[in-house]
Protein backbone atom coordinates (compact mmCIF):
# COMPACT_ATOMS: atom_id res chain seq x y z
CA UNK A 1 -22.45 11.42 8.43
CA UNK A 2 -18.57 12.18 8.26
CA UNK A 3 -16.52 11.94 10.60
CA UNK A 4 -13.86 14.91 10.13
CA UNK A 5 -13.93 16.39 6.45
CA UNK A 6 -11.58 13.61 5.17
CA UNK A 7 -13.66 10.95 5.93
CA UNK A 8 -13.95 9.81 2.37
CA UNK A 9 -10.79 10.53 1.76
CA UNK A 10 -9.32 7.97 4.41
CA UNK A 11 -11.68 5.81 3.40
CA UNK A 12 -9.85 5.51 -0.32
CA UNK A 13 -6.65 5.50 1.39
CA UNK A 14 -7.17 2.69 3.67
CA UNK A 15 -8.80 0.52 0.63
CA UNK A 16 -6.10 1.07 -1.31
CA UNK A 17 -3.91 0.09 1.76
CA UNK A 18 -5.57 -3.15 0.98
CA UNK A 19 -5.76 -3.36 -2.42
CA UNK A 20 -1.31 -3.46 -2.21
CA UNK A 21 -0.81 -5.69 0.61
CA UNK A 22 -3.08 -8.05 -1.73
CA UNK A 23 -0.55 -7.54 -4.64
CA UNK A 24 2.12 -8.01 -1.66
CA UNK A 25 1.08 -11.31 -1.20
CA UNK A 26 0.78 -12.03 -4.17
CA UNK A 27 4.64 -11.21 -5.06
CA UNK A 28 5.81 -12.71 -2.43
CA UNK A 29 3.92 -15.69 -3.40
CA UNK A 30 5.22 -15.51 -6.72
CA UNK A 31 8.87 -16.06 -5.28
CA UNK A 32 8.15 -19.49 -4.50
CA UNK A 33 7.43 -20.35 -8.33
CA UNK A 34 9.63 -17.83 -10.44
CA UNK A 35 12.61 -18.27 -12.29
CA UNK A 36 15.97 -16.66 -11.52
CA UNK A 37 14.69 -14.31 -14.71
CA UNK A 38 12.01 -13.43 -13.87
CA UNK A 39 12.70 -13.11 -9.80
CA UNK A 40 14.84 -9.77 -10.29
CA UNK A 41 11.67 -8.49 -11.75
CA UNK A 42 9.57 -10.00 -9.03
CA UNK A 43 12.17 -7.75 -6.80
CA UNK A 44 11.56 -4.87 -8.79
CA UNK A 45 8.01 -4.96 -8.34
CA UNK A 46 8.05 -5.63 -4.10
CA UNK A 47 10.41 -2.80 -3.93
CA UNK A 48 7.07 -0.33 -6.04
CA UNK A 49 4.65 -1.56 -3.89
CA UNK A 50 6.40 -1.63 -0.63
CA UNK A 51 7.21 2.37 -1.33
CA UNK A 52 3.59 2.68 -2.42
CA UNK A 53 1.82 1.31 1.35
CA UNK A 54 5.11 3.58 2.84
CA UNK A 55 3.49 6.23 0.93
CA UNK A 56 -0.25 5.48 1.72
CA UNK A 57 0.68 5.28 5.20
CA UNK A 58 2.21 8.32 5.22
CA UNK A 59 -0.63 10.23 3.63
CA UNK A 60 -3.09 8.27 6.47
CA UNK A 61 -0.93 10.23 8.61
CA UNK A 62 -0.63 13.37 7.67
CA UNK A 63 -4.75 13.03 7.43
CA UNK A 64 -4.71 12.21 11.12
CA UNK A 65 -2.49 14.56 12.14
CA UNK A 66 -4.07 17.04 10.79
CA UNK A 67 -7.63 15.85 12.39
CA UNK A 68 -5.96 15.46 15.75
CA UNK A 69 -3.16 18.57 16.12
């Protein structure tokens, strides 16, 4: 049984929440190993994911928002 109609759709959201604070870690992890090379694109790829979770979380919002006016 759903909660609200976007149920599922939350559901996706929050896994793939997840799925880039995993890849996250794993950058960040990568810092302690990389070369000055390949760092900048160790940079590059923080920066991606960090605006992907901004945008996830902004889409969880606008979800609950529009669940809870």
């Amino acid at each position: 049984m759903a909660f609200h109609e976007n149920t599922f759709a939350v559901f996706e959201l929050k896994e793939q929440l997840q799925m880039l604070y995993i890849n996250m870690w794993e950058l960040l992890t990568q810092l302690e190993y990389v070369t000055p090379d390949q760092r900048l694109v160790v940079y590059e790829e923080i920066e991606h994911i960090r605006e992907q979770i901004q945008h996830t979380i902004d889409q969880l919002r606008q979800h609950d928002q529009r669940q809870h006016p």
